[in-house]
Protein backbone atom coordinates (compact mmCIF):
# COMPACT_ATOMS: atom_id res chain seq x y z
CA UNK A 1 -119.26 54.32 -24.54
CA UNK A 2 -117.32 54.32 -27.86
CA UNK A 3 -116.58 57.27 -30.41
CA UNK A 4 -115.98 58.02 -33.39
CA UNK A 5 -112.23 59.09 -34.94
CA UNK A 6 -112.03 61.51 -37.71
CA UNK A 7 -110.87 58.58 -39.10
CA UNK A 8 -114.65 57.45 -38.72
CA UNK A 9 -113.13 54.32 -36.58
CA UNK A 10 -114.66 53.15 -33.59
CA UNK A 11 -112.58 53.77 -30.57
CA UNK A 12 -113.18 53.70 -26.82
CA UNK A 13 -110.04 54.39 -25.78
CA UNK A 14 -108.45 57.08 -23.59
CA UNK A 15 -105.33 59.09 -23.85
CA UNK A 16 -104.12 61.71 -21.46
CA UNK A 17 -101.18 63.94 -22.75
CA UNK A 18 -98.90 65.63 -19.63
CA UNK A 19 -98.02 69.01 -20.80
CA UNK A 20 -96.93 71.65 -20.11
CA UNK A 21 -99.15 74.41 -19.19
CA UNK A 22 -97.47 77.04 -21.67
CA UNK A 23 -99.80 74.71 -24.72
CA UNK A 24 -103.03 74.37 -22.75
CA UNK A 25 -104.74 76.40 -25.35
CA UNK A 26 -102.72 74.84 -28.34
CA UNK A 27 -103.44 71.58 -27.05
CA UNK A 28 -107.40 72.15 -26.53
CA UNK A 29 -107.86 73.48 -30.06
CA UNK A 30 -106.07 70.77 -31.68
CA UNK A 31 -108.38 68.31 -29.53
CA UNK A 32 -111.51 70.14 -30.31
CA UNK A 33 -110.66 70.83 -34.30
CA UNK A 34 -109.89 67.49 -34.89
CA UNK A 35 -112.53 65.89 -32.92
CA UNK A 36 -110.67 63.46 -30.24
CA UNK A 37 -113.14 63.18 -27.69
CA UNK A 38 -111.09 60.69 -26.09
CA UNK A 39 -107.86 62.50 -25.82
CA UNK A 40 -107.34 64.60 -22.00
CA UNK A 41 -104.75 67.14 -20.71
CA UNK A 42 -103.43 67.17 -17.50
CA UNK A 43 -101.08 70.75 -17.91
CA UNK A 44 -98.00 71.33 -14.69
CA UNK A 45 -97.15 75.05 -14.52
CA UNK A 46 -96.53 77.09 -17.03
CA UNK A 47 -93.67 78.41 -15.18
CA UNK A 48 -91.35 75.42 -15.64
CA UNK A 49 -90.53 77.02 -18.19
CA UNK A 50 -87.59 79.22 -16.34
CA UNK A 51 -87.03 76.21 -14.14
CA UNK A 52 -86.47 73.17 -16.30
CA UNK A 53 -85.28 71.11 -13.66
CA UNK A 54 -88.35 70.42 -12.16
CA UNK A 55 -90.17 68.81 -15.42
CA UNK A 56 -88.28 65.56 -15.42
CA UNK A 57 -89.85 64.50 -11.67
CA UNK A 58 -93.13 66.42 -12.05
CA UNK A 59 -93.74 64.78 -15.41
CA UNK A 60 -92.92 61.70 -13.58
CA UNK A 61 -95.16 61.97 -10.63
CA UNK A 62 -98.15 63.10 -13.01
CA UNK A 63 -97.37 59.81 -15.10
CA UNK A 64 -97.38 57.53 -12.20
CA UNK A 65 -100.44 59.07 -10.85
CA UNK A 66 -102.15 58.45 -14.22
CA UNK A 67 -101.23 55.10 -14.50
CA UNK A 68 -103.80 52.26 -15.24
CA UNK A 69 -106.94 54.94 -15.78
CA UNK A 70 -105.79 55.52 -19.55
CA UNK A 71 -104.81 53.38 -22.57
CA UNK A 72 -102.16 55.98 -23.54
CA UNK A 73 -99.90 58.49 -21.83
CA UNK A 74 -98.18 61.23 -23.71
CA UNK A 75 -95.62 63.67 -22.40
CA UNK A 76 -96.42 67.27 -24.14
CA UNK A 77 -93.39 68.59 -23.35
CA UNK A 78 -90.05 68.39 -26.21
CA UNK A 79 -86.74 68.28 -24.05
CA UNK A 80 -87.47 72.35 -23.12
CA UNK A 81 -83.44 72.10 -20.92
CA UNK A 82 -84.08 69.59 -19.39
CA UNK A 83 -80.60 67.99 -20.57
CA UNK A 84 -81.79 64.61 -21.88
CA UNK A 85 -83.53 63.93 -18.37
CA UNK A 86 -87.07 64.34 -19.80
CA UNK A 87 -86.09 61.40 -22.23
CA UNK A 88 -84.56 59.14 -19.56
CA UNK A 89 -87.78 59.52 -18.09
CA UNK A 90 -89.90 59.02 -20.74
CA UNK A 91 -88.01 55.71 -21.95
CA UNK A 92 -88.20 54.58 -17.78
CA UNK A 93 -92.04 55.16 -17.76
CA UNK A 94 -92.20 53.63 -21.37
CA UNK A 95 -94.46 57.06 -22.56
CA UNK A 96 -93.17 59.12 -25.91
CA UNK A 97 -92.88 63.20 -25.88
CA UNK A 98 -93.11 66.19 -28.43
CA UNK A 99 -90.32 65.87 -30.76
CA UNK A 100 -87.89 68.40 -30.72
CA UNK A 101 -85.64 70.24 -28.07
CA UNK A 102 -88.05 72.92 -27.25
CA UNK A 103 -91.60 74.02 -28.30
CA UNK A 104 -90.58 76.68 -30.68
CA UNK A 105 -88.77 73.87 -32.97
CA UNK A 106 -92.12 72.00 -33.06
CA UNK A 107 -94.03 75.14 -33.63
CA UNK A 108 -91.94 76.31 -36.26
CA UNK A 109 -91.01 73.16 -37.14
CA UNK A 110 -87.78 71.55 -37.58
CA UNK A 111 -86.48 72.78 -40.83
CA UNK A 112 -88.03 76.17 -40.76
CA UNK A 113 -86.18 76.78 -37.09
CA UNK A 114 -82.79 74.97 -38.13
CA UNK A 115 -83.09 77.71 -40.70
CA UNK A 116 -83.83 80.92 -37.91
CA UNK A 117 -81.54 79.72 -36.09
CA UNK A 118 -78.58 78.89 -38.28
CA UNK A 119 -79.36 82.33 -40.03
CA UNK A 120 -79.25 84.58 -36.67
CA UNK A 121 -78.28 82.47 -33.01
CA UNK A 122 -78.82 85.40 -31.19
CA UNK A 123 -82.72 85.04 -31.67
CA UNK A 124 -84.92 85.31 -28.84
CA UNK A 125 -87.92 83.53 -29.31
CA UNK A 126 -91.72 84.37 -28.22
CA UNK A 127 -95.24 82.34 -28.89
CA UNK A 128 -98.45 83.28 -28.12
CA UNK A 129 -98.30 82.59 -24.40
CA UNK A 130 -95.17 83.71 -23.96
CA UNK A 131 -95.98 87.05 -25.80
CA UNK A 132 -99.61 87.43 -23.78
CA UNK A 133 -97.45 86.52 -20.18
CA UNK A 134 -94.27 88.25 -21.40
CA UNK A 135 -94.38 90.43 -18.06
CA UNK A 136 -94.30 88.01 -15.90
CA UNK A 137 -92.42 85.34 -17.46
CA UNK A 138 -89.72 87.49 -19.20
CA UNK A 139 -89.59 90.60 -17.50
CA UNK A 140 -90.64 89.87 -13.45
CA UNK A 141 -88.97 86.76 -13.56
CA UNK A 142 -85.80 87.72 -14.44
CA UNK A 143 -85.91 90.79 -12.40
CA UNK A 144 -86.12 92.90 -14.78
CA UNK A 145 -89.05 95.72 -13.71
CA UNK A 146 -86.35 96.08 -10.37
CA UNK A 147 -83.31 95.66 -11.40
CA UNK A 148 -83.36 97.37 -15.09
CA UNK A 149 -79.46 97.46 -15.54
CA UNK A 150 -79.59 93.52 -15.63
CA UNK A 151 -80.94 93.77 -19.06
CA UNK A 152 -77.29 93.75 -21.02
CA UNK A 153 -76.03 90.92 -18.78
CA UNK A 154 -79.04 88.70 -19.93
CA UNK A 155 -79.97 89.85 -23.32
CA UNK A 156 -76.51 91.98 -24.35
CA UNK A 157 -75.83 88.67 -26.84
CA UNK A 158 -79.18 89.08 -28.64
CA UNK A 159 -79.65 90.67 -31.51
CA UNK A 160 -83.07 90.18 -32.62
CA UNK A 161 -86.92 88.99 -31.34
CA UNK A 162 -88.83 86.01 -33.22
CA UNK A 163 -92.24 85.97 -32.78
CA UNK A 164 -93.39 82.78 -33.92
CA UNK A 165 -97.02 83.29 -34.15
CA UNK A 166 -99.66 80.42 -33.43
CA UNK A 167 -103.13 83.15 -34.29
CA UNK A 168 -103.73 85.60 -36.58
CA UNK A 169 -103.82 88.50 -33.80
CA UNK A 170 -102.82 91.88 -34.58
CA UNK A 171 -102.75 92.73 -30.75
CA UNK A 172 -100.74 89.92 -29.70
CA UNK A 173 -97.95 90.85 -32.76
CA UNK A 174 -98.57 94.85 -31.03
CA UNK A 175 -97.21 93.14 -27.90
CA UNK A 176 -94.93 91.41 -29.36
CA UNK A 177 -93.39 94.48 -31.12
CA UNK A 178 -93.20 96.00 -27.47
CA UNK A 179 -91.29 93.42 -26.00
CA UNK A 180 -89.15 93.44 -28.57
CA UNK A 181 -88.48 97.29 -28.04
CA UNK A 182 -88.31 96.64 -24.19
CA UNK A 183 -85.19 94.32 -24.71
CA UNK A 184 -83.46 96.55 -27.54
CA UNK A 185 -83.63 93.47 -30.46
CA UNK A 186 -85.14 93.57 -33.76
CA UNK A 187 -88.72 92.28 -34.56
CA UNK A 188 -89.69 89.59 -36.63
CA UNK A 189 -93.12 87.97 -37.21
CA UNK A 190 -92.83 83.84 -38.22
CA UNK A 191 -96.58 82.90 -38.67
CA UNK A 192 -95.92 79.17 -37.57
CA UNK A 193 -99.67 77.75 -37.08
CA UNK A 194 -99.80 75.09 -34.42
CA UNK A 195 -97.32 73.22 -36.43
CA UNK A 196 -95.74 70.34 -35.25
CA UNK A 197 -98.20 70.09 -32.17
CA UNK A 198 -100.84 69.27 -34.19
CA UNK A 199 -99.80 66.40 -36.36
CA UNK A 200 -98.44 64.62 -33.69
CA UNK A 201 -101.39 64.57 -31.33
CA UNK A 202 -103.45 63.83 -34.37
CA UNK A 203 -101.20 60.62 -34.51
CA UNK A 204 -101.03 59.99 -31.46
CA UNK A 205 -104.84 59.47 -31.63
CA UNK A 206 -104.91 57.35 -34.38
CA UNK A 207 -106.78 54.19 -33.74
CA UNK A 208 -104.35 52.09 -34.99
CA UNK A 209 -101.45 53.51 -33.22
CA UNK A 210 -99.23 50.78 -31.12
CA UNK A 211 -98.72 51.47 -27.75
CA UNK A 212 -94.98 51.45 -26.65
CA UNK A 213 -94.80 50.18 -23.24
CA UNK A 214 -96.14 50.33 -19.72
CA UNK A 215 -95.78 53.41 -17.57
């Protein structure tokens, strides 16, 4: 069966975008808001995040897996330390990612974080996942709720918190605040919207988008 585009083109065709899990929500509201029926997630763990070198190969193995049962593959991941290996991947499997080096420069977008982060380097950056899993991604993770005295030795360079918000949510900018006061660095609040996340999966889903290759 074929549907409709916002566009108000005919389309039948199927897209799966491999993300990361840290944009499940992101990536479901932008699907349902814009009406892309045809568009599908498939999300690896969120906690890649801390581990970069595993999203080059998982991404992979998800891609290969997928291949032949959709029209389009997208990788929603931007290089997030991966070193360049997510994009000698991506041009191997002949799929295009996220633009961007991490997913708070697509968030914030490119000129708006050039500018945070020319203004300030030592800027640690939250989103809304990050801020509503801070515990275990932030503080657990790097041993933190154990071994408190680690704190200088990973954030003693930092001199201030960005919380680049995707919601209006006064609790989750609360949290945020908290975190901030938990690692000693100044707050800031950078409403960002979903940003650059949106527009590109809205193009990616335009019906007369090219597709670039096989996987």
């Amino acid at each position: 069966m074929t549907s409709e585009s916002p566009a108000g083109h005919m389309t039948g065709e199927r897209t799966l975008i491999v993300a990361c899990g840290a944009l499940s929500r992101e990536l479901l509201q932008v699907i349902e808001v814009n009406n892309l029926p045809g568009v599908e997630i498939a999300c690896l763990p969120a906690s890649y995040h801390n581990t970069p070198d595993k999203i080059p190969d998982a991404v992979a193995q998800r891609v290969r897996a997928a291949a032949g049962l959709y029209d389009t593959i997208y990788v929603g991941y931007a290089d997030c330390g991966t070193g360049g290996r997510l994009d000698a991947v991506c041009e191997e499997l002949g799929v295009e990612r996220l633009p961007g080096a991490h997913c708070y420069e697509f968030f914030a977008g490119q000129q708006t974080f050039a500018r945070l982060h020319d203004a300030e380097p030592g800027t640690f950056y939250l989103t809304d996942f990050l801020v509503k899993h801070f515990d275990r991604l932030v503080i657990k993770a790097l041993w933190l709720d154990t071994h408190p005295e680690l704190l200088s030795d990973y954030f003693g360079n930092y001199t201030r918190l960005v919380y680049l918000a995707q919601t209006d949510n006064p609790d989750l900018v609360a949290q945020a605040e908290t975190a901030a006061q938990r690692l000693g660095l100044r707050f800031e609040l950078c409403p960002t919207g979903y940003g650059e996340l949106a527009t590109s999966v809205v193009e990616l889903s335009s019906p007369n988008r090219q597709p670039i290759g096989a996987y």
